[in-house]
C-alpha atoms as a PDB file:
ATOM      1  CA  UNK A   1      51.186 -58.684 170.418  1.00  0.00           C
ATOM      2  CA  UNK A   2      53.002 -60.635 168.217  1.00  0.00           C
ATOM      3  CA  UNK A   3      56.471 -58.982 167.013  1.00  0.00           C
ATOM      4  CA  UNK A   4      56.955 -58.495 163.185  1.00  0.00           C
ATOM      5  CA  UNK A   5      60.771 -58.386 162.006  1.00  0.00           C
ATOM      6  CA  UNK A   6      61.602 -55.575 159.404  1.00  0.00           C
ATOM      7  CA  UNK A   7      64.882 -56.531 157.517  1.00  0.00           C
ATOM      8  CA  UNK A   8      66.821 -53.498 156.713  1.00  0.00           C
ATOM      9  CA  UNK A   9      69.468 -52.704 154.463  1.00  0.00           C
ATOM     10  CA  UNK A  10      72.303 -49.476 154.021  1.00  0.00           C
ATOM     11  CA  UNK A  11      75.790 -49.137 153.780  1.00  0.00           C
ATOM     12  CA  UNK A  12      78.248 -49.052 156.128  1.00  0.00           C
ATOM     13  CA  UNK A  13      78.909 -45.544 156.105  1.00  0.00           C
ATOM     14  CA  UNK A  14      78.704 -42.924 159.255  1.00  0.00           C
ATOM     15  CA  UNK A  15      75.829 -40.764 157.407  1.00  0.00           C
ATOM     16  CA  UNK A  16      73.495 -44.491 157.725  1.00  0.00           C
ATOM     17  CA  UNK A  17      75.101 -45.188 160.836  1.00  0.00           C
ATOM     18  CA  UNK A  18      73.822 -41.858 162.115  1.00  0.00           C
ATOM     19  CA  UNK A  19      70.435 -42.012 160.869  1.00  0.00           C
ATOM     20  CA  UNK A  20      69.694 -45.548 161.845  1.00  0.00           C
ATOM     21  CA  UNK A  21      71.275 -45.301 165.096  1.00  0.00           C
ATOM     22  CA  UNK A  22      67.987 -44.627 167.014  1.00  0.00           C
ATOM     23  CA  UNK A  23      66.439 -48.198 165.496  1.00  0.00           C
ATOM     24  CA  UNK A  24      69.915 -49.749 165.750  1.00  0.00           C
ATOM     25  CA  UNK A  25      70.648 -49.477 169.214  1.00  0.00           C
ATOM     26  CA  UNK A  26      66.658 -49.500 170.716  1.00  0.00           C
ATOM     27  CA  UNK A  27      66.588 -45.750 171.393  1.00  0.00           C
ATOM     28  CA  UNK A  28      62.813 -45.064 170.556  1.00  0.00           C
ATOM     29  CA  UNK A  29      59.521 -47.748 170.978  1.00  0.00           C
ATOM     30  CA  UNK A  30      59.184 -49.512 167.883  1.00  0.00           C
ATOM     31  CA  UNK A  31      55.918 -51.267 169.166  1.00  0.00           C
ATOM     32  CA  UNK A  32      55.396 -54.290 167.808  1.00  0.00           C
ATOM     33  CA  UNK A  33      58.363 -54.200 165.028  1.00  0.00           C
ATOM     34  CA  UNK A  34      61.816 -55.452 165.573  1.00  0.00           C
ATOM     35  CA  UNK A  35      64.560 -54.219 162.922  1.00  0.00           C
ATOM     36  CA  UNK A  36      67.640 -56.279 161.698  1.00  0.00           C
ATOM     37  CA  UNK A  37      70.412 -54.229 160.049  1.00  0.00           C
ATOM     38  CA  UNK A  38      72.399 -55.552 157.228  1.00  0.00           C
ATOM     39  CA  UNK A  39      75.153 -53.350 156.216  1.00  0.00           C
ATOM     40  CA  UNK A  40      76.507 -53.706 152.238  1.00  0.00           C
ATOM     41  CA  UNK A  41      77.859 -50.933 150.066  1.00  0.00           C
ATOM     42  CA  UNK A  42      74.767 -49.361 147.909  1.00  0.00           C
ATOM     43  CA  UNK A  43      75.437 -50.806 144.808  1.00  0.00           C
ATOM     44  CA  UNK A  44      75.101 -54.795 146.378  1.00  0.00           C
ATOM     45  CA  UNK A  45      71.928 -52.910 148.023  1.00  0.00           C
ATOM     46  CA  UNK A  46      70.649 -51.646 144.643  1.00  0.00           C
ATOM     47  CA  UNK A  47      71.712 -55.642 143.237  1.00  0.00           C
ATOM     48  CA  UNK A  48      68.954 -56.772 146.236  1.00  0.00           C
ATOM     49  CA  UNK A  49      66.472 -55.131 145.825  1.00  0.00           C
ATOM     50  CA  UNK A  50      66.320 -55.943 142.248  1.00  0.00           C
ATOM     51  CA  UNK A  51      65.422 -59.116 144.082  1.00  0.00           C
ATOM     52  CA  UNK A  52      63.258 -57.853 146.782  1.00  0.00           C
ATOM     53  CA  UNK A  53      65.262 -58.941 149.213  1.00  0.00           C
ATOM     54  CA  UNK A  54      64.583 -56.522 152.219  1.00  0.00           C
ATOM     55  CA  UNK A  55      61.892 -54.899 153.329  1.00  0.00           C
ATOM     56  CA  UNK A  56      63.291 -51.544 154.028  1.00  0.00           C
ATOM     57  CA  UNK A  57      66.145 -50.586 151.990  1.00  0.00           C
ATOM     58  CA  UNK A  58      68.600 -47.863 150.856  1.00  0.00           C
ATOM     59  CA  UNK A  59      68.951 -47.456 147.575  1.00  0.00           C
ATOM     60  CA  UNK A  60      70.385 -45.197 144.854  1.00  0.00           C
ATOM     61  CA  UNK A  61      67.300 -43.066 142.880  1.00  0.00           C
ATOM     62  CA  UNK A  62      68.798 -44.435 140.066  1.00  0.00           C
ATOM     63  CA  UNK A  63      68.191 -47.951 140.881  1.00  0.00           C
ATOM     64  CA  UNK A  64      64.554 -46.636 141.990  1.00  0.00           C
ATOM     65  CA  UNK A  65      63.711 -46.763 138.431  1.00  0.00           C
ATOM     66  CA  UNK A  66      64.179 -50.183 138.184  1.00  0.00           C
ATOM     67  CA  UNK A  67      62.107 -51.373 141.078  1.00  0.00           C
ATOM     68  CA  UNK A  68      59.039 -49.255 141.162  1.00  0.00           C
ATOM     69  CA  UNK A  69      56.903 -53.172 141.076  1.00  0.00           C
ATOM     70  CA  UNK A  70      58.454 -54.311 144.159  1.00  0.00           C
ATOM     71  CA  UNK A  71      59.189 -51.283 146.555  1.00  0.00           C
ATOM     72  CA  UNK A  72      57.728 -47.506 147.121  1.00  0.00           C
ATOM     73  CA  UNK A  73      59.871 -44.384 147.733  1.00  0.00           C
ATOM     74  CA  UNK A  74      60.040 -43.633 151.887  1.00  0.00           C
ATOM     75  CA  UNK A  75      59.427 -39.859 152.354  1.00  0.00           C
ATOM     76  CA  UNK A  76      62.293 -39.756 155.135  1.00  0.00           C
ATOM     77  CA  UNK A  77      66.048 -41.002 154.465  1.00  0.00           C
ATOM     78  CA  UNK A  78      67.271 -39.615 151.456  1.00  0.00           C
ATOM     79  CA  UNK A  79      70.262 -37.916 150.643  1.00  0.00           C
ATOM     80  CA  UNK A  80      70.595 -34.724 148.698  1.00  0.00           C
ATOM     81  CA  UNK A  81      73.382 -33.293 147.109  1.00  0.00           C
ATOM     82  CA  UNK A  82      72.734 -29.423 147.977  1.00  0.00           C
ATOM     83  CA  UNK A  83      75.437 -28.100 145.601  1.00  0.00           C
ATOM     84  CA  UNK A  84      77.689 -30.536 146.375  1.00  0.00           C
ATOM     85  CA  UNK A  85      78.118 -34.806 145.412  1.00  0.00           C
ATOM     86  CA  UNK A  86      79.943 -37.344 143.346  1.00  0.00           C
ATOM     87  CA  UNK A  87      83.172 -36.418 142.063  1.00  0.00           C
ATOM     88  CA  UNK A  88      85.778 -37.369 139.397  1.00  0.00           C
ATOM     89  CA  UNK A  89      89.329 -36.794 140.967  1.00  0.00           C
ATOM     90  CA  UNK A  90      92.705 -37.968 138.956  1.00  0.00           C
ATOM     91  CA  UNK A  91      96.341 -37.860 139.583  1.00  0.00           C
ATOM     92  CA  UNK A  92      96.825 -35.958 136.672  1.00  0.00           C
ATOM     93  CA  UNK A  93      95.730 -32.839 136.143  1.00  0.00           C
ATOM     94  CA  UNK A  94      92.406 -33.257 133.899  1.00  0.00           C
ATOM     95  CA  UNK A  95      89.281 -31.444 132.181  1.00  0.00           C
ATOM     96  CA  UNK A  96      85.686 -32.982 132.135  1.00  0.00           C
ATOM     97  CA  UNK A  97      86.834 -32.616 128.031  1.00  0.00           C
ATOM     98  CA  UNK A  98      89.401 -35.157 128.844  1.00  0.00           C
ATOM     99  CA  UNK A  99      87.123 -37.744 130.408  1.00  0.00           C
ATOM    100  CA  UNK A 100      85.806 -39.292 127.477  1.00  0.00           C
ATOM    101  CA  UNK A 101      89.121 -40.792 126.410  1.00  0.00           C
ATOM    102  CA  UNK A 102      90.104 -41.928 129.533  1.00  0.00           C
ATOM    103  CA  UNK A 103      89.359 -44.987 131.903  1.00  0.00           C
ATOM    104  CA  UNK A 104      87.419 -43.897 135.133  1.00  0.00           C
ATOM    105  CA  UNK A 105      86.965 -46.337 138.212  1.00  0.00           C
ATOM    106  CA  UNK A 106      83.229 -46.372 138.815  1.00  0.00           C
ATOM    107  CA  UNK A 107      81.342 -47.635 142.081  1.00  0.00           C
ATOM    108  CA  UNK A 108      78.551 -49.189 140.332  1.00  0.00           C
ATOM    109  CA  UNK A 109      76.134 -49.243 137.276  1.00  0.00           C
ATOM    110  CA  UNK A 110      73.591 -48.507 139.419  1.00  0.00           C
ATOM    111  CA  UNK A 111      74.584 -45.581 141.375  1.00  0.00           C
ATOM    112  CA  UNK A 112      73.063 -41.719 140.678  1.00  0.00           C
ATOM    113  CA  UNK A 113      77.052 -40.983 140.595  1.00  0.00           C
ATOM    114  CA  UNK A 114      77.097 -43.447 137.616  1.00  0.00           C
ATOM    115  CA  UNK A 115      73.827 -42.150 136.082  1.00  0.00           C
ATOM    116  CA  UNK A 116      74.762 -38.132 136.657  1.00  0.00           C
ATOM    117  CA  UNK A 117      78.420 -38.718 134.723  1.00  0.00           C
ATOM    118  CA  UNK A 118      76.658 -40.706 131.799  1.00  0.00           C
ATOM    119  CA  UNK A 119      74.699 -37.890 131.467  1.00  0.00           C
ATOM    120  CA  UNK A 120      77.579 -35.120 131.783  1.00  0.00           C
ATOM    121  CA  UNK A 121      79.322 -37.044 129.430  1.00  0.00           C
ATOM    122  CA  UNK A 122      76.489 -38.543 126.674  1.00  0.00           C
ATOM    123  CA  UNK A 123      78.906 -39.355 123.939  1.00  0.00           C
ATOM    124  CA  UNK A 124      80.290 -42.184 126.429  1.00  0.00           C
ATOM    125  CA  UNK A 125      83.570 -42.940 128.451  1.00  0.00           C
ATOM    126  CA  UNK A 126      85.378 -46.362 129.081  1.00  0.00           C
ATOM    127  CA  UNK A 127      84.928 -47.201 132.938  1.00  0.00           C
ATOM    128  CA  UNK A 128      85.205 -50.677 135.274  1.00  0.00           C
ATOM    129  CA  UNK A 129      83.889 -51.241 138.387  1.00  0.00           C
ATOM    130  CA  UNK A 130      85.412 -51.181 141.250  1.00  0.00           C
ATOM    131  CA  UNK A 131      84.408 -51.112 145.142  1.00  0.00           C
ATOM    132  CA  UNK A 132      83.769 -47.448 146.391  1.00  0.00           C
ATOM    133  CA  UNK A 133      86.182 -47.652 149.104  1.00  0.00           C
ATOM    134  CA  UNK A 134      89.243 -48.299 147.244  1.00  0.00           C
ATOM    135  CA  UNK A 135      88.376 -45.791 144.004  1.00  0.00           C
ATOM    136  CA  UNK A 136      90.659 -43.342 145.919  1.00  0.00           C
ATOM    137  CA  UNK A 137      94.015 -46.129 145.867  1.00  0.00           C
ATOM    138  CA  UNK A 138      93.119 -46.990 142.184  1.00  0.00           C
ATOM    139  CA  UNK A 139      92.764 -43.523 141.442  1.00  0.00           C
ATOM    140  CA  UNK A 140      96.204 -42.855 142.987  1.00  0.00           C
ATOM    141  CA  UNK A 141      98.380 -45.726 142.097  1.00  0.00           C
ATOM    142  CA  UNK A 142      97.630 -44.993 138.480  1.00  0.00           C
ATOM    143  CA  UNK A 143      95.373 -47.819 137.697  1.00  0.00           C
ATOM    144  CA  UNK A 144      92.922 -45.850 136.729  1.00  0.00           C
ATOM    145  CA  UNK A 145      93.378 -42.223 135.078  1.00  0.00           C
ATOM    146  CA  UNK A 146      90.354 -41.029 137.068  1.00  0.00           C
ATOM    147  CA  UNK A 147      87.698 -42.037 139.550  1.00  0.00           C
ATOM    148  CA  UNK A 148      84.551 -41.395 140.458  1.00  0.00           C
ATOM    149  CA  UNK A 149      83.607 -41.090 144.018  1.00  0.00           C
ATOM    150  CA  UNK A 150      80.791 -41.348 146.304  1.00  0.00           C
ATOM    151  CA  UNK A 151      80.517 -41.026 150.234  1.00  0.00           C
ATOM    152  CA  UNK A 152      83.545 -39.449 152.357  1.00  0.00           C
ATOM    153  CA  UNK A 153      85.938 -39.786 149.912  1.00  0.00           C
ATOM    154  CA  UNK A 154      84.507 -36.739 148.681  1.00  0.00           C
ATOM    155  CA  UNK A 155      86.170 -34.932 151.519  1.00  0.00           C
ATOM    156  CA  UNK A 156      89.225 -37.178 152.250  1.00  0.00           C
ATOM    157  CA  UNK A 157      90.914 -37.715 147.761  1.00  0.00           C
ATOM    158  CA  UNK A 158      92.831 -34.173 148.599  1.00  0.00           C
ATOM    159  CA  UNK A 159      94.728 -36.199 151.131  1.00  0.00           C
ATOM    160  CA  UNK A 160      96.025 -38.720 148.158  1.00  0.00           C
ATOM    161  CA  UNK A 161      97.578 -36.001 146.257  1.00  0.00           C
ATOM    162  CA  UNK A 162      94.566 -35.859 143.993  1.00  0.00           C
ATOM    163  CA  UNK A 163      92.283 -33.419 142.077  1.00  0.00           C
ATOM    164  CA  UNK A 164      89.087 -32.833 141.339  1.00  0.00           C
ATOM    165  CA  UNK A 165      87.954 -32.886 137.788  1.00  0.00           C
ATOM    166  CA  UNK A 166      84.101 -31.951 138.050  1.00  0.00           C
ATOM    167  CA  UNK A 167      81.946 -32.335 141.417  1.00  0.00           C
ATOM    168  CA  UNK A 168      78.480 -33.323 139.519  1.00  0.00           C
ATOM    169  CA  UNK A 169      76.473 -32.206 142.112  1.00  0.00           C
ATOM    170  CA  UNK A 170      77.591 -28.770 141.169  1.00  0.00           C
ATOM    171  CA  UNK A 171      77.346 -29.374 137.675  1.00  0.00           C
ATOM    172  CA  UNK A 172      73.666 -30.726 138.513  1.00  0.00           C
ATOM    173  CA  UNK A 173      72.011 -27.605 140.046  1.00  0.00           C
ATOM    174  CA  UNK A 174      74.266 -24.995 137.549  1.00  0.00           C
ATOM    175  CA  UNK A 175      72.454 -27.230 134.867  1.00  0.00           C
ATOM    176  CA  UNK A 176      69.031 -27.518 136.596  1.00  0.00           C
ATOM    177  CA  UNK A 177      68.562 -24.995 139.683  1.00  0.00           C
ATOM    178  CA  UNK A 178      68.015 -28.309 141.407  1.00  0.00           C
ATOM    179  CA  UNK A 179      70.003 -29.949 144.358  1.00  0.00           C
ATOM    180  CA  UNK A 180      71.047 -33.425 142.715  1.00  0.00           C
ATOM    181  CA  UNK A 181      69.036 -36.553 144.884  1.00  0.00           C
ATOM    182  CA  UNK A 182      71.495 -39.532 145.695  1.00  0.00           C
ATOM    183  CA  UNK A 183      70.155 -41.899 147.085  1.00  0.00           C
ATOM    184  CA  UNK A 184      67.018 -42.856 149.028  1.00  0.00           C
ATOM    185  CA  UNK A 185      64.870 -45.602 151.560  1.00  0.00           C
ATOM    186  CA  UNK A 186      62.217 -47.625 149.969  1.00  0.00           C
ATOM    187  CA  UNK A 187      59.922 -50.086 151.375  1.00  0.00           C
ATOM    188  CA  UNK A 188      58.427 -53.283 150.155  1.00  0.00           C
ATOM    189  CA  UNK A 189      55.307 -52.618 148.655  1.00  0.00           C
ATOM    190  CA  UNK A 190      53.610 -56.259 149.731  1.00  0.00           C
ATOM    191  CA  UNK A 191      53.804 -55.487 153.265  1.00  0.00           C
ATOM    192  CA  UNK A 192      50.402 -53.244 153.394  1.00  0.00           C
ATOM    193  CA  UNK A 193      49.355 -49.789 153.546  1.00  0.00           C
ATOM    194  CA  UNK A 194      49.220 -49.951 157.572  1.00  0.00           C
ATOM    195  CA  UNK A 195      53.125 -51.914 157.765  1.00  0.00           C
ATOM    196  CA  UNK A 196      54.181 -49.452 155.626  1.00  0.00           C
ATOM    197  CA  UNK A 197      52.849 -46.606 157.663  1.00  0.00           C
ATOM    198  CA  UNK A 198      54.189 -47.180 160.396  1.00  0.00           C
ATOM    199  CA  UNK A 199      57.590 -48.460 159.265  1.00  0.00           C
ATOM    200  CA  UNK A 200      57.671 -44.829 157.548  1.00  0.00           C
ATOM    201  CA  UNK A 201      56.756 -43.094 160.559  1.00  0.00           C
ATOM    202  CA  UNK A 202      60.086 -44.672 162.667  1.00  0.00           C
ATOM    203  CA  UNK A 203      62.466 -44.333 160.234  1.00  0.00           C
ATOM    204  CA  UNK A 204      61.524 -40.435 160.761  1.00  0.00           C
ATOM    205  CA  UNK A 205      61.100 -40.280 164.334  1.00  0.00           C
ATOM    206  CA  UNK A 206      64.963 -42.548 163.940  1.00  0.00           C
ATOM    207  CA  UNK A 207      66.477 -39.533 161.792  1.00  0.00           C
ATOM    208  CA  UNK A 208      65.265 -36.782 163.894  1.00  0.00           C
ATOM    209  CA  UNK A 209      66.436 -38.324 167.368  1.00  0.00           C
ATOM    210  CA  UNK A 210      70.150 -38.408 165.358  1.00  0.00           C
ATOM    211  CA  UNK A 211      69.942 -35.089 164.875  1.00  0.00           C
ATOM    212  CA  UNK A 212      68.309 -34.654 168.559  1.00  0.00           C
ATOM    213  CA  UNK A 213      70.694 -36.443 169.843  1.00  0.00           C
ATOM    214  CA  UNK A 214      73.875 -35.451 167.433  1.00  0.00           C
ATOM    215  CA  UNK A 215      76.833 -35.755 169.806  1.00  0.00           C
ATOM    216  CA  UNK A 216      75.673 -39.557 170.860  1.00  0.00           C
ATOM    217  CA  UNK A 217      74.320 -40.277 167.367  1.00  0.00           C
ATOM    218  CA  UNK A 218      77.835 -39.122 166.225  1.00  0.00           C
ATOM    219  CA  UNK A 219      79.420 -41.151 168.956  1.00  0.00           C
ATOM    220  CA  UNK A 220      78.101 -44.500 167.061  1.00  0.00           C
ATOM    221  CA  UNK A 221      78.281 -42.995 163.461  1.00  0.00           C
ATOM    222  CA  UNK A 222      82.161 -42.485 164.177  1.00  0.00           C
ATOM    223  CA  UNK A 223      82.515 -46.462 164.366  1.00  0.00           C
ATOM    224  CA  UNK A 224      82.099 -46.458 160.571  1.00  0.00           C
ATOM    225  CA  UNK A 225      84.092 -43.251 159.475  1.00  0.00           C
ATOM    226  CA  UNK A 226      87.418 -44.668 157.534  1.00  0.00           C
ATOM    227  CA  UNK A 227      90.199 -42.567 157.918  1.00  0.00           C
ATOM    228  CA  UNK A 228      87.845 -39.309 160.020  1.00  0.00           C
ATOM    229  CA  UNK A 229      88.184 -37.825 162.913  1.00  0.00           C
ATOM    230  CA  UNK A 230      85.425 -36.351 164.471  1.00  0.00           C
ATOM    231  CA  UNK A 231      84.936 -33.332 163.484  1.00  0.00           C
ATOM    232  CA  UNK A 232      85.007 -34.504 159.437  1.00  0.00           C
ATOM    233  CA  UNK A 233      82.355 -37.327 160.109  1.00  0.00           C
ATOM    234  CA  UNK A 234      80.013 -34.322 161.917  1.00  0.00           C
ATOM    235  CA  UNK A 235      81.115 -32.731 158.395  1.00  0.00           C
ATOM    236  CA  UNK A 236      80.252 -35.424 156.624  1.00  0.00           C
ATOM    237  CA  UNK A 237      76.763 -36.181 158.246  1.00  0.00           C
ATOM    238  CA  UNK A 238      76.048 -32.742 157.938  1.00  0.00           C
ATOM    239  CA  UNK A 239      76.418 -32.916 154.416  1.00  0.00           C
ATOM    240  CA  UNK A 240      73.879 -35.993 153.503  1.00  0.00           C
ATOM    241  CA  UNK A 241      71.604 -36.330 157.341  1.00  0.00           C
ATOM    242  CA  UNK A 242      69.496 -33.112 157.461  1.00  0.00           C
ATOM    243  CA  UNK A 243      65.948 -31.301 156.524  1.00  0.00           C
ATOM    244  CA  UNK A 244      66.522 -32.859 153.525  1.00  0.00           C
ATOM    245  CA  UNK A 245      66.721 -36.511 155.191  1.00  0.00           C
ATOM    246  CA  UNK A 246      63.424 -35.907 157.192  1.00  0.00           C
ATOM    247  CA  UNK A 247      61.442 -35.023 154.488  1.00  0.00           C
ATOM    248  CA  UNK A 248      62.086 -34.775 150.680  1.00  0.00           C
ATOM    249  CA  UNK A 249      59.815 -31.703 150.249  1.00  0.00           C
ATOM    250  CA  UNK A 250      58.384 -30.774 146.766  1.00  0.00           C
ATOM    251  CA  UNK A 251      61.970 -29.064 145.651  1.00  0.00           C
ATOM    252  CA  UNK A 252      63.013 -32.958 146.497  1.00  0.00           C
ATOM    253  CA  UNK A 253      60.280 -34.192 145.065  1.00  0.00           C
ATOM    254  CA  UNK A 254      60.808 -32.344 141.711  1.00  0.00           C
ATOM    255  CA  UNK A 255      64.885 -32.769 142.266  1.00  0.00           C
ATOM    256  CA  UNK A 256      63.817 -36.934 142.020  1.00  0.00           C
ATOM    257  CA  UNK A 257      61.573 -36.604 139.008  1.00  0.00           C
ATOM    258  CA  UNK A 258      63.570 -34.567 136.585  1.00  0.00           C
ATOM    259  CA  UNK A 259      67.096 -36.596 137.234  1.00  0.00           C
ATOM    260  CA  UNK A 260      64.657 -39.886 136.615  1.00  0.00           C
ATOM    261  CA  UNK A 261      62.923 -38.034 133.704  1.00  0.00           C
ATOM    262  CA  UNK A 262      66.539 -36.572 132.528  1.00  0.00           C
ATOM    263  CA  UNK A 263      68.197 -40.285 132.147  1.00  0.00           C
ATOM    264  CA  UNK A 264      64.709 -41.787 130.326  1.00  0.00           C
ATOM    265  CA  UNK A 265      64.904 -38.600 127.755  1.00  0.00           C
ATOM    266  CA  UNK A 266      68.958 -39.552 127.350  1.00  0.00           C
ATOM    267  CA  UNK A 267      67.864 -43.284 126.696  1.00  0.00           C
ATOM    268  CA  UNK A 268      69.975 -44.526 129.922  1.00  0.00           C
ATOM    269  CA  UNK A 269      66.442 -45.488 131.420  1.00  0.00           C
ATOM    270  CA  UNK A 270      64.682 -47.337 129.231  1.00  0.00           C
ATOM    271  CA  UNK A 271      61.026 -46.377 130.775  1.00  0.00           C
ATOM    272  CA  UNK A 272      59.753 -43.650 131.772  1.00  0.00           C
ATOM    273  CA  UNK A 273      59.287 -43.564 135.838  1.00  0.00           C
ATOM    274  CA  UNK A 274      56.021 -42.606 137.538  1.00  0.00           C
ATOM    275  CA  UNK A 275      57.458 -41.535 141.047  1.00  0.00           C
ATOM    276  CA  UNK A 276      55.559 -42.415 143.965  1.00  0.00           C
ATOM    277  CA  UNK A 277      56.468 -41.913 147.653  1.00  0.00           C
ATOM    278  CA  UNK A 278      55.045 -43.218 150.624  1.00  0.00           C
ATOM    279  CA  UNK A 279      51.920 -40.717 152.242  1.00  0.00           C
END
């Protein structure tokens, strides 16, 4: 049989960790594939597979829109902001009014974060870039008057004396009934109907051993937790590795196509995207 090698890509962060943990460290029979990890922050991620670089990779759903020629949407992997997701925290006490004449610290162009706060705030806002992990220090050393955040800083900016100005994934489903989709897997689309099958089939049977297997999953996810102790990474997995992560659903489904549909119609997308997942 010969072996195939599946290049995969996702952050660095203990929700990944956690759900890739089963391919990672050989706990299920992946036949005839053999996965390599590479671990980047999602917005380098999104940057790739602009490219095509990978052949499994997480991505923002924002940055779906852009590469619906070169990869498909995975059923399994995403993560869902149930009521809850990017914020904008300051130092100063401020109101989402306040937001457009300020300078917010952003963790990429391409991020749903990014996407959701363009369209909370369509008359524009002055922002820079800046990596995800050190928004928070910006944020509080004054560089910045605000910041928007993605991944466990979400649960960790209270620590840095900070506040939260608006948590968008709130704002999302008050706005639309709809829990507000973050990010997601996709798969090359060149690699076949039977490739991608499969691959789809183990990145499942990977997310539900993790949450089989939650203590030892956790064990390895907590190698890639800045600044958490255990019991705020099980938070924090809890919060982005669940039903959600093992199957989008047609809430999900619908959740994917009106944020997509939401940022063509606001003329942040510049085409309109036919969504297509994996079968």
């Amino acid at each position: 049989m010969t072996t195939q090698l599946i290049r995969v890509g996702h952050s660095p962060d203990p929700d990944d960790a956690f759900m890739f943990h089963a391919l990672a460290n050989d706990k299920i029979d992946t036949g005839r594939f053999r996965f390599t990890h590479e671990l980047q922050d999602i917005e380098t991620l999104n940057r790739r597979a602009l490219k095509g670089e990978l052949d499994v990779t997480a991505v923002s759903i924002h940055a779906y829109a852009y590469l619906l020629d070169k990869y498909a949407l995975l059923p399994s992997g995403c993560s869902m902001g149930d009521k809850y997701g990017p914020m904008v925290v300051s130092k100063k006490k401020l109101s989402i009014a306040d937001l457009p004449n300020v300078k917010i610290a952003v963790p990429g162009t391409m991020t749903t974060a990014f996407l959701a706060l363009k369209l909370l705030l369509p008359q524009g806002f002055e922002y820079e870039v800046v990596p995800f992990d050190e928004i928070l220090q910006v944020v509080e050393s004054e560089k910045f008057d605000a910041g928007l955040i993605i991944h466990e800083g979400q649960l960790t900016f209270q620590n840095q004396g900070l506040s939260l100005v608006v948590d968008l994934g709130v704002w999302w489903q008050e706005k639309t009934g709809l829990p507000l989709p973050l990010g997601g897997n996709v798969v090359r689309r060149d690699l076949g109907h039977e490739t991608i099958s499969e691959v789809s089939r183990l990145l499942k049977q990977s997310i539900q051993y993790a949450l089989d297997h939650r203590k030892e999953s956790l064990e390895h996810a907590l190698k890639y937790a800045r600044d958490m102790d255990i019991s705020l990474a099980d938070r924090f997995v809890g919060m982005y590795v669940n039903e959600w992560t093992l199957d989008y659903g047609e809430r999900g489904r619908e959740a994917v196509r009106r944020l997509l549909e939401e940022g063509h119609k606001a003329g942040i997308i510049p085409s309109p995207t036919q969504v297509e997942f994996v079968e």
